[in-house]
Protein backbone atom coordinates (compact mmCIF):
# COMPACT_ATOMS: atom_id res chain seq x y z
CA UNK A 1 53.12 106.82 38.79
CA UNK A 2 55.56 107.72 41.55
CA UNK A 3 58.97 107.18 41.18
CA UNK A 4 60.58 104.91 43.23
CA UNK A 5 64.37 105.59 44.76
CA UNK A 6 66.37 103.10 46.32
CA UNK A 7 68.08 104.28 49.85
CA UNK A 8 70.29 102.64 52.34
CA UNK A 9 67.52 101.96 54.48
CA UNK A 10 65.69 100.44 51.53
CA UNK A 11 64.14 96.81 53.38
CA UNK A 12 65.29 98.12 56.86
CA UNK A 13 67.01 96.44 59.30
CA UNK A 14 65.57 93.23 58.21
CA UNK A 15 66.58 93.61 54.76
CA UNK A 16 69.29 91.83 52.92
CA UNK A 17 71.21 95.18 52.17
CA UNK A 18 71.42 95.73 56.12
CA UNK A 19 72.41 92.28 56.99
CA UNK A 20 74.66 91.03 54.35
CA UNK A 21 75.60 93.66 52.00
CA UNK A 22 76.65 96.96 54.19
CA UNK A 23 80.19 97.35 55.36
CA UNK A 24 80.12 98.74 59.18
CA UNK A 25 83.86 97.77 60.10
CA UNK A 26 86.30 100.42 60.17
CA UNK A 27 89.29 98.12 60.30
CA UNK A 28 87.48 94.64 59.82
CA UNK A 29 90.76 92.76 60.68
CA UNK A 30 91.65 94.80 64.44
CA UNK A 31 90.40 94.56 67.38
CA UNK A 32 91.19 96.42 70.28
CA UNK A 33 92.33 94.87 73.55
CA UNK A 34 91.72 96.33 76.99
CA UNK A 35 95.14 94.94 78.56
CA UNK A 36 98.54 95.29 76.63
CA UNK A 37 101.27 94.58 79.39
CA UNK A 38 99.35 92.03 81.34
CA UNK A 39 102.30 90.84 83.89
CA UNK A 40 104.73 93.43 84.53
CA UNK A 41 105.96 91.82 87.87
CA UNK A 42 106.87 88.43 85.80
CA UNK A 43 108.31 90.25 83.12
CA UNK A 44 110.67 91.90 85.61
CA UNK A 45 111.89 89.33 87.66
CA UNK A 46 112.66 87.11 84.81
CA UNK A 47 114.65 89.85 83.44
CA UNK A 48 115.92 89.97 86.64
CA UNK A 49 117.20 87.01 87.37
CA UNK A 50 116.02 83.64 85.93
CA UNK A 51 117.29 80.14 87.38
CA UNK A 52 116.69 76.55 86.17
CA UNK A 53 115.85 74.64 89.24
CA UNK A 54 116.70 70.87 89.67
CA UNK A 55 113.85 69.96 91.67
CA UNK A 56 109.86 70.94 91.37
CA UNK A 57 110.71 71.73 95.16
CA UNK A 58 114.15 73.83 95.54
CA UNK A 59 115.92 75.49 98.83
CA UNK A 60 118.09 78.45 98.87
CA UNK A 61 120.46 79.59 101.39
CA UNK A 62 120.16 83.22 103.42
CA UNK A 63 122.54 84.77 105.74
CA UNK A 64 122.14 87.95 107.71
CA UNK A 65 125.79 89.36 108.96
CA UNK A 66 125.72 89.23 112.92
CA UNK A 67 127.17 92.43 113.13
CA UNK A 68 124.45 94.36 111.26
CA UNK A 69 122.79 93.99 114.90
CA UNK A 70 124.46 92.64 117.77
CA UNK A 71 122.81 93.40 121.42
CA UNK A 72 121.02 91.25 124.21
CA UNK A 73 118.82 92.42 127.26
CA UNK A 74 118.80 92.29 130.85
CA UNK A 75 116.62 89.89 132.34
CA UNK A 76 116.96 90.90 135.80
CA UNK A 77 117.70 93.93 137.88
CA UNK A 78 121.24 94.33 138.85
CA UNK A 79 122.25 96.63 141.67
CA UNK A 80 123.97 99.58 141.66
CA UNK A 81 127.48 99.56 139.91
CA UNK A 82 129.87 102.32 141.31
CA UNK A 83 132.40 104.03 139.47
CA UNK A 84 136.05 101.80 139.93
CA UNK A 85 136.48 97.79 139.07
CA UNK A 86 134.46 96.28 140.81
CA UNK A 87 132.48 93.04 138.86
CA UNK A 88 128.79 93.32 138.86
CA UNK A 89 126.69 90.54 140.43
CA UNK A 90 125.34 88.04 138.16
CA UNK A 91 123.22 89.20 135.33
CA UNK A 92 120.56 86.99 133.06
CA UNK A 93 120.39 87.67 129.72
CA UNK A 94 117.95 87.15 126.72
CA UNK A 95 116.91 89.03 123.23
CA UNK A 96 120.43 87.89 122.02
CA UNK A 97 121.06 89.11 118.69
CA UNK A 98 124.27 89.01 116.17
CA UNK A 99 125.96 87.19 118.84
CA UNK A 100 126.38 82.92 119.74
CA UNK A 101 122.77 81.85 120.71
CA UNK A 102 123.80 81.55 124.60
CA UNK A 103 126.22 83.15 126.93
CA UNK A 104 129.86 81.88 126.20
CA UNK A 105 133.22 82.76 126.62
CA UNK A 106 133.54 84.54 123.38
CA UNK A 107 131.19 87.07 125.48
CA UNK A 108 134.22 88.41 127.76
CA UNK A 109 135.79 91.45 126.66
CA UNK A 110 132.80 93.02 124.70
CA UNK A 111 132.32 96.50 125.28
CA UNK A 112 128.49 97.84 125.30
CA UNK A 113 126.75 100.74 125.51
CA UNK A 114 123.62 100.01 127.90
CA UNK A 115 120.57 101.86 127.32
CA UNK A 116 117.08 101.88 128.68
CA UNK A 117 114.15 99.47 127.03
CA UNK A 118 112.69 101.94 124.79
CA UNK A 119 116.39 102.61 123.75
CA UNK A 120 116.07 106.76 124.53
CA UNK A 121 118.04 107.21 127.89
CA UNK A 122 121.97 105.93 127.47
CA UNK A 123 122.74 104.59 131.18
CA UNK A 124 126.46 104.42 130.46
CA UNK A 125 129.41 101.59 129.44
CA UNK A 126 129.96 98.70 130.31
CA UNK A 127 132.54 95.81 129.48
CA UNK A 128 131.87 92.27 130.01
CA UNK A 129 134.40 90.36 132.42
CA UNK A 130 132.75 86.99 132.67
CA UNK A 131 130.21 84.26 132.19
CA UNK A 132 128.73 82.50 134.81
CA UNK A 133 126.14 80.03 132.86
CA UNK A 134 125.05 79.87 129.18
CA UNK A 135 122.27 82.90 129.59
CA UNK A 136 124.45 84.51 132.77
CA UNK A 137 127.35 87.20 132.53
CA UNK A 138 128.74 89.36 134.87
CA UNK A 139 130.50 93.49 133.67
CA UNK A 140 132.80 96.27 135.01
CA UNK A 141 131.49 99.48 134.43
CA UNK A 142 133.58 101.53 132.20
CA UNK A 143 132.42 105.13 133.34
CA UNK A 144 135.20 106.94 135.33
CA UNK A 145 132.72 108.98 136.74
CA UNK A 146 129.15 107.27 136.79
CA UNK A 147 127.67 104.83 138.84
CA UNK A 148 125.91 102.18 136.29
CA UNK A 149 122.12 101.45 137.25
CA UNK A 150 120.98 98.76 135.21
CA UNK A 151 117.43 97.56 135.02
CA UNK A 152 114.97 94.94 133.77
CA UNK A 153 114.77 94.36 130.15
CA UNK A 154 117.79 97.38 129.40
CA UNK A 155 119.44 96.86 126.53
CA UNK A 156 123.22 96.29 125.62
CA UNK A 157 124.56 97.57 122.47
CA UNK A 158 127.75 95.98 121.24
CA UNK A 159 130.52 98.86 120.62
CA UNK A 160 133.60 97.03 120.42
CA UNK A 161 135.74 94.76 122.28
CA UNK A 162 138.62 95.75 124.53
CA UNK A 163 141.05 92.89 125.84
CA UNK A 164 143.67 92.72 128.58
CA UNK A 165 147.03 93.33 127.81
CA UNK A 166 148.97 89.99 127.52
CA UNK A 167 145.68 88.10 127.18
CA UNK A 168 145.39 85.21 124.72
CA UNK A 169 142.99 85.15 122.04
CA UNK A 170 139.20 85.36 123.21
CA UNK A 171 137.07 82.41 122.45
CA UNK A 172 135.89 82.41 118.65
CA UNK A 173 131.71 81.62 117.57
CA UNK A 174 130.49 81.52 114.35
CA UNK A 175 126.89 81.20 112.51
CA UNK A 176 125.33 79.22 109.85
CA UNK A 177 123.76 79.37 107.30
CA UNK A 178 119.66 79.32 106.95
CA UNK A 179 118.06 77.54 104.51
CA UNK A 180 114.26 78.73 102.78
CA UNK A 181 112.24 77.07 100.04
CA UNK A 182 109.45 76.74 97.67
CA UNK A 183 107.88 75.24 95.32
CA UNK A 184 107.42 75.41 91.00
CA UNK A 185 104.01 74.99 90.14
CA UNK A 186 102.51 73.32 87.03
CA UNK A 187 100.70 75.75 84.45
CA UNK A 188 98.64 74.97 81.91
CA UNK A 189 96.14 76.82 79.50
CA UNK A 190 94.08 75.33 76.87
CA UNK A 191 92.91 76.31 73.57
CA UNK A 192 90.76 74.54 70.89
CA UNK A 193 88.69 75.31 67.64
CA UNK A 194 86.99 72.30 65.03
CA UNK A 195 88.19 71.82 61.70
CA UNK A 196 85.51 74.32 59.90
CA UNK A 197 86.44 77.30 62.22
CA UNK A 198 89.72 76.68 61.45
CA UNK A 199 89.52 77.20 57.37
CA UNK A 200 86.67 79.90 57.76
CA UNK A 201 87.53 83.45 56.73
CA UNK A 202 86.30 85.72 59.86
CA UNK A 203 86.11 89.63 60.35
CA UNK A 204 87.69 90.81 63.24
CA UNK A 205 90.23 88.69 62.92
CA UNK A 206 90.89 86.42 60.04
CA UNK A 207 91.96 83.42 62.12
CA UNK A 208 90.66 82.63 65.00
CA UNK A 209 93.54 80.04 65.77
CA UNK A 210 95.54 82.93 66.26
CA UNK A 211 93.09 85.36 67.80
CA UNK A 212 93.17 82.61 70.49
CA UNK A 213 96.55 81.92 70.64
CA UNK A 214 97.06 85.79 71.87
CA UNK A 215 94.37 85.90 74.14
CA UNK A 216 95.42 82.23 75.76
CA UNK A 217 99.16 83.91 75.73
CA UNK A 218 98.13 86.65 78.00
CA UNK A 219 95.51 84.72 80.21
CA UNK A 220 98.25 82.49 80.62
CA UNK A 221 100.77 84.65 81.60
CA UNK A 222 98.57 86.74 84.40
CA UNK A 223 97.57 83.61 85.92
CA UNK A 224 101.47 82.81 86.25
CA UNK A 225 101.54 86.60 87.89
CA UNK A 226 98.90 86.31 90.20
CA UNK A 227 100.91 83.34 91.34
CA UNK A 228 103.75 84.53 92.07
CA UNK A 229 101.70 87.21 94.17
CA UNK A 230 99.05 85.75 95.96
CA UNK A 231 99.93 81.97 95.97
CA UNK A 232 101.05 79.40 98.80
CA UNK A 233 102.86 76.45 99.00
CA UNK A 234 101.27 73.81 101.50
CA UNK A 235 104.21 73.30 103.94
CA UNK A 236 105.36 76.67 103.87
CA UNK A 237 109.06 78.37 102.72
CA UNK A 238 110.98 78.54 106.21
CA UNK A 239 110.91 82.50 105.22
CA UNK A 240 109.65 83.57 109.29
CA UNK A 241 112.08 80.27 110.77
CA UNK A 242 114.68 82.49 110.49
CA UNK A 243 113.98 86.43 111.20
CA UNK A 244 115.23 88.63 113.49
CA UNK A 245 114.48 88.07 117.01
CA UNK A 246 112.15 85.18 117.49
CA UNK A 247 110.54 84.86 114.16
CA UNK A 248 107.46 86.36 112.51
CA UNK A 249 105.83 83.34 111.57
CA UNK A 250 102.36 83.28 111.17
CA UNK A 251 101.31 80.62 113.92
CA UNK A 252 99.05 78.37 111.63
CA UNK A 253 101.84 77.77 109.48
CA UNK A 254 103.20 74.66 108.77
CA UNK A 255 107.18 74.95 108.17
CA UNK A 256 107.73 71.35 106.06
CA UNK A 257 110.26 70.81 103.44
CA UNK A 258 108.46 67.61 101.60
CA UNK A 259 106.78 67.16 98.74
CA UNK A 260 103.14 66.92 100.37
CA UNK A 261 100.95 69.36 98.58
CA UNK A 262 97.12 68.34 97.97
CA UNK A 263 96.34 66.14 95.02
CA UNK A 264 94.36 66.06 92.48
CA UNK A 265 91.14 63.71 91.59
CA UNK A 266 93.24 60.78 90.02
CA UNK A 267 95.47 60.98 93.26
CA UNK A 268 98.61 63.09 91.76
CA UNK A 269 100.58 66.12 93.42
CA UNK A 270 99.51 69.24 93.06
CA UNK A 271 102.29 71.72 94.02
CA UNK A 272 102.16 75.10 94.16
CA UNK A 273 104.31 78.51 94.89
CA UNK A 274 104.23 81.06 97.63
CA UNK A 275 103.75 84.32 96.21
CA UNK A 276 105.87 87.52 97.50
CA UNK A 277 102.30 89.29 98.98
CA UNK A 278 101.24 85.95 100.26
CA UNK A 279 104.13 85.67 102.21
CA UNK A 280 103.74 88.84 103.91
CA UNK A 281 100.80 87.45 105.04
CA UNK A 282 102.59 84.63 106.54
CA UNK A 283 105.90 85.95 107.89
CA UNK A 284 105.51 89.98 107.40
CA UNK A 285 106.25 92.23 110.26
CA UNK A 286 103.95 95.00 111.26
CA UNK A 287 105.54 96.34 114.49
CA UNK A 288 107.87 99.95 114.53
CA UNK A 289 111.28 97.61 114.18
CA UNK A 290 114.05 98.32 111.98
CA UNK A 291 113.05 95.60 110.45
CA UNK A 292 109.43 96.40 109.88
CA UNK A 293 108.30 95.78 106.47
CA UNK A 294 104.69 96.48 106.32
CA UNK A 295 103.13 99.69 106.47
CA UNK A 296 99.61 99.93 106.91
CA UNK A 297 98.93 103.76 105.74
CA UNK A 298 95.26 105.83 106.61
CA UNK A 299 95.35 108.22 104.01
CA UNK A 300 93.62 111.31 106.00
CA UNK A 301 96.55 111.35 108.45
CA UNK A 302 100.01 109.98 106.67
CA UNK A 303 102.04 113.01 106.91
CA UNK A 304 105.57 113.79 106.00
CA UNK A 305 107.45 112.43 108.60
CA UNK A 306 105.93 109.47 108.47
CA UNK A 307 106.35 108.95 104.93
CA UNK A 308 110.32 109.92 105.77
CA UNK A 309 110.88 107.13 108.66
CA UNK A 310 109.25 104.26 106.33
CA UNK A 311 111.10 105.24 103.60
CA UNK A 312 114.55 104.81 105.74
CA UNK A 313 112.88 101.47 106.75
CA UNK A 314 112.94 100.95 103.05
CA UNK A 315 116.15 101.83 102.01
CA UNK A 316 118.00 100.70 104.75
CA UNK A 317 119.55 97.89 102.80
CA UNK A 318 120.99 99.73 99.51
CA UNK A 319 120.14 98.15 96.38
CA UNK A 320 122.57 97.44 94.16
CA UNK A 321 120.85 99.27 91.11
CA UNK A 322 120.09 102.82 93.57
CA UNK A 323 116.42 102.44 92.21
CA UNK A 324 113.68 99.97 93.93
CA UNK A 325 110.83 98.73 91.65
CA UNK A 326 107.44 99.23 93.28
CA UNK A 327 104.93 97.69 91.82
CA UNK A 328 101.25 99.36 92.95
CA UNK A 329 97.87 99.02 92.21
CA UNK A 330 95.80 101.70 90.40
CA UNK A 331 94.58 103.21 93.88
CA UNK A 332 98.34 103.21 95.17
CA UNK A 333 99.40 105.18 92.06
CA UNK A 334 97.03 107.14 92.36
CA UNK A 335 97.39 108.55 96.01
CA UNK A 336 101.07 108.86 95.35
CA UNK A 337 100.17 111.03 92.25
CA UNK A 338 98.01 113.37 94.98
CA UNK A 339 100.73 113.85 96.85
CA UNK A 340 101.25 117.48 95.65
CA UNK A 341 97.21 117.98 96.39
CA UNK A 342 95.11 119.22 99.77
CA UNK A 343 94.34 116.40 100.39
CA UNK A 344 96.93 114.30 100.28
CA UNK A 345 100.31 114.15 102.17
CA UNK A 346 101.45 117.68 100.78
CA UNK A 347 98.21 119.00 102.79
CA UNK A 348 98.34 117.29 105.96
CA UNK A 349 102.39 118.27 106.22
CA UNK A 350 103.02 121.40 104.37
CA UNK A 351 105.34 119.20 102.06
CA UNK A 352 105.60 117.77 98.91
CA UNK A 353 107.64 114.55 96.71
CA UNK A 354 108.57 114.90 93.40
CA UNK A 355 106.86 112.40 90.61
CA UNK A 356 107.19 112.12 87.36
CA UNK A 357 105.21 111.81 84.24
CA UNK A 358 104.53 108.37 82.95
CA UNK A 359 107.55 106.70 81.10
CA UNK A 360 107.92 103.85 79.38
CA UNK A 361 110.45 100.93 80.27
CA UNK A 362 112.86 98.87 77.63
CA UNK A 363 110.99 95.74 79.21
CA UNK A 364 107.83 97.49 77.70
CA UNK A 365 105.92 98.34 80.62
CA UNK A 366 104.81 102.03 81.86
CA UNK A 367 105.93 103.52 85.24
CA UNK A 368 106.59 106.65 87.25
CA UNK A 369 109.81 107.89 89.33
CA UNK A 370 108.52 108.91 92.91
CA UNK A 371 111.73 110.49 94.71
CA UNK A 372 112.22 109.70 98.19
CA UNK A 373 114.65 111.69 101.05
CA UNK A 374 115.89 107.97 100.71
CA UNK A 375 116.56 106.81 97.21
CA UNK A 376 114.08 106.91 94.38
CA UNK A 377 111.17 104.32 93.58
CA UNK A 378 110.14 102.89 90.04
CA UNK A 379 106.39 102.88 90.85
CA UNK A 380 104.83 100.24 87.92
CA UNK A 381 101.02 99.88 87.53
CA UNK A 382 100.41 96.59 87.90
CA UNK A 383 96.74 94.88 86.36
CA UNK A 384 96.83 91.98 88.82
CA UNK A 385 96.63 94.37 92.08
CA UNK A 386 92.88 94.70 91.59
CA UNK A 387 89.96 94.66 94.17
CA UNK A 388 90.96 93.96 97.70
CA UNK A 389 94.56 94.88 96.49
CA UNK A 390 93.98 97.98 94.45
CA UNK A 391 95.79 100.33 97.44
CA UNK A 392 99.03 97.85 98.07
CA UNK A 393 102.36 98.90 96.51
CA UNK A 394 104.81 95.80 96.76
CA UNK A 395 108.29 97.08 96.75
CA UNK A 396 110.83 94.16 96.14
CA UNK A 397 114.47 93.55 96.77
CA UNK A 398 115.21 92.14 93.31
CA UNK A 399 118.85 91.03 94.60
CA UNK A 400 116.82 88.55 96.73
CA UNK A 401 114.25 87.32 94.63
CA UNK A 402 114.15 85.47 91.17
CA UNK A 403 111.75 83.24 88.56
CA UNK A 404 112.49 79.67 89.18
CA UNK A 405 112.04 77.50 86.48
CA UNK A 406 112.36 73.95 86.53
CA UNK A 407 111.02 73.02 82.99
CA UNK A 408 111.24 75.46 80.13
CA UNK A 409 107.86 76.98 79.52
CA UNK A 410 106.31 75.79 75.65
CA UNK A 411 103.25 76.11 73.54
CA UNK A 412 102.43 72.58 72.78
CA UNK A 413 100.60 72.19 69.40
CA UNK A 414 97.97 69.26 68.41
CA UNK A 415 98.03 67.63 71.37
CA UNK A 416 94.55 66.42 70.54
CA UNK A 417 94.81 63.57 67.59
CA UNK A 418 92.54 60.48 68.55
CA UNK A 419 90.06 59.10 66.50
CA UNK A 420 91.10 61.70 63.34
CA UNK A 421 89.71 64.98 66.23
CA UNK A 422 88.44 67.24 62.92
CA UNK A 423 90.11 70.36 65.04
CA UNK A 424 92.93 72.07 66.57
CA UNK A 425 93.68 71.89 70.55
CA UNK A 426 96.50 73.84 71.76
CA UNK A 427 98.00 74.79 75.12
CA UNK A 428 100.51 76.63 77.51
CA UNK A 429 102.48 74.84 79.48
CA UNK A 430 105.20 75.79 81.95
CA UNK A 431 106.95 74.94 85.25
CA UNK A 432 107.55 77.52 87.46
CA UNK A 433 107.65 79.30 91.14
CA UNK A 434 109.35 82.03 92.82
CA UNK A 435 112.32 81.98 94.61
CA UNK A 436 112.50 84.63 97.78
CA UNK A 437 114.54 85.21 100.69
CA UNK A 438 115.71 87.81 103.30
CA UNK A 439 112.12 88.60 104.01
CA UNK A 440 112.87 91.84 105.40
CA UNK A 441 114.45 93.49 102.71
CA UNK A 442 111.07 93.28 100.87
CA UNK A 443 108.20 95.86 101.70
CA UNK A 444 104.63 96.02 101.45
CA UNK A 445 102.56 99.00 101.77
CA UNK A 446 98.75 99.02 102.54
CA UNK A 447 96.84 102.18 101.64
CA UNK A 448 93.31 103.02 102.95
């Protein structure tokens, strides 16, 4: 009679030693998570800077020194002005910047260079002697041995001021303040288990209270961080009302501080935040300004130089830490990591940027140091810049940004009790927006 010996396949896959009695788990109580730092834009900006807000809708002021850019532009041609002092004929003005909105008396005595439209071809001095109307002045020219030809749409540089001798005080102007706002927005996220699953005792992960109290954590906080990226408030933030020159406003936007955002089915408010890339959107500005803060880059063709002049655009306001945090999707990090290859920037300039290896911040997330001719950026991979957004780096003026908060966030427990509910429902709950402002100190770079 043969002898029969039992073997671990002994019934096969079907058999009770397969399905109940083997052990296939390594380490039956972890499990491995795709996503460890989930929200590294939240986590820094409510490092940051965190304020409690008194209002679900809050305003902040903004204030841009006048002198940073004072200059206007001709709005008509003006004859011929010889060498000696001699007034010019009347002169209309527009483009007014750093200066009282119209032409006043607190005009006279400003010295300015004048220089062509494009701003490449210096025509000479000039010094203002009066003011005819409120967008009217009249000059001297200040050459001793130049004739001044000024033409349309020239533009005068303030220098200086130079007053008579004897002279009383010029006439004073001064600014105001602007005002720019947003909304918190209500977050909640849900858990919930029965009774039984409650008590069972689970592989994997012995409770799975807790297994979904740490996923619900984390969905919970990347919804708050897509938020504060991609969201919009219904009525806007007054962030384009007050730019340079006339405004960057998006024209379907509707500037309104109220509380008027959409409701819900039973007829309640829903409010909502603007998020820093949404408002690019809105009030970002494209065009070769100093002011510019969006870069749209073709990969095949940024060079050097280019990289260079956006970078001054960049740094042009100092932060007060040296370093700028750049948060960038995985494509963004990764065409600033081929830098140094042919075909990246390196091969279509002959140059190349130094990066660094991947380090690890207190705050716990990873990043890299990209050094600029400029300053030096903190570039941070950031989970939420996926699909569409997988090529934007989002560098942020953290002086002028914060986490509002208007009710503490808090994990609510049991909020499910009626009729003796034989479970466990759970949830999330917080408050919260972003406050922004001086739009132009923020950047946003597209890569394709």
């Amino acid at each position: 009679m043969a002898e029969t010996l039992k073997s671990m396949y002994n019934g096969g896959s079907a058999g009770v030693l397969f399905t109940d009695r083997r052990d296939f788990y390594v380490s039956p109580q972890v499990v491995k998570e795709l996503w460890t730092d989930v929200a590294p834009f939240t986590t820094v900006i409510s490092n940051r800077e965190q304020r409690k807000v008194p209002d679900p809708i809050f305003k902040m002021f903004e204030h841009r020194n006048p002198w940073v850019k004072q200059e206007f532009s001709s709005a008509t041609n003006v004859a011929s002005l010889a060498v000696g002092d001699t007034e010019s004929g009347a002169m209309d003005v527009d483009g007014i910047n750093g200066l009282s909105s119209s032409c006043d008396d607190s005009w006279v005595g400003l010295v300015c260079e004048v220089w062509n439209s494009a701003k490449t071809t210096k025509r000479g001095l000039a010094v203002i002697s009066s003011v005819t109307d409120s967008d009217t002045i009249k000059y001297k020219n200040l050459s001793g041995t130049d004739a001044l030809d000024v033409a349309d749409n020239d533009v005068f540089m303030i220098v200086g001021n130079a007053q008579g001798e004897g002279q009383t005080a010029p006439e004073a102007w001064s600014d105001e303040l602007q005002v720019v706002y947003n909304s918190s927005q209500i977050f909640k996220t849900p858990l919930q288990i029965t009774g039984t699953l409650l008590a069972a005792s689970l592989r994997g992960e012995s409770s799975e209270l807790a297994r979904l109290r740490a996923q619900k954590a984390q969905e919970h906080k990347m919804q708050k961080e897509k938020a504060f990226l991609f969201g919009e408030r219904k009525g806007g933030t007054g962030l384009g009302e007050s730019a340079y020159g006339a405004g960057n406003k998006a024209s379907n936007v509707d500037e309104t501080f109220a509380d008027n955002g959409v409701t819900d089915a039973s007829g309640n408010v829903i409010r909502s935040t603007t998020g820093v890339i949404r408002a690019f959107d809105l009030y970002g500005e494209s065009g070769s300004y100093d002011y510019q803060n969006v870069f749209s880059i073709t990969e095949a063709s940024y060079g050097y130089s280019d990289f260079v002049d956006d970078m001054e655009k960049v740094f042009q306001y100092v932060p007060e830490a040296g370093v700028k945090r750049a948060f960038c999707g995985a494509g963004a990090l990764g065409y600033w990591s081929k830098i140094a290859g042919s075909s990246g920037m390196a091969g279509n300039s002959g140059w190349t940027v130094n990066m660094s290896d991947m380090k690890r911040d207190s705050l716990g997330f990873n990043y890299k140091i990209l050094e600029t001719p400029h300053g030096i950026l903190q570039l941070i991979p950031t989970p939420a810049l996926r699909g569409p957004y997988n090529k934007y780096m989002l560098i942020v003026s953290e002086e002028n940004l914060f986490h509002a908060q208007y009710r503490s966030p808090m994990y609510q427990t049991n909020i499910k009790t009626d009729n003796a509910f034989d479970g466990v429902k759970d949830q999330y709950f917080s408050d919260e927006g972003i406050g922004m402002t001086l739009m132009e100190s923020h950047h946003l770079f597209k890569i394709s």
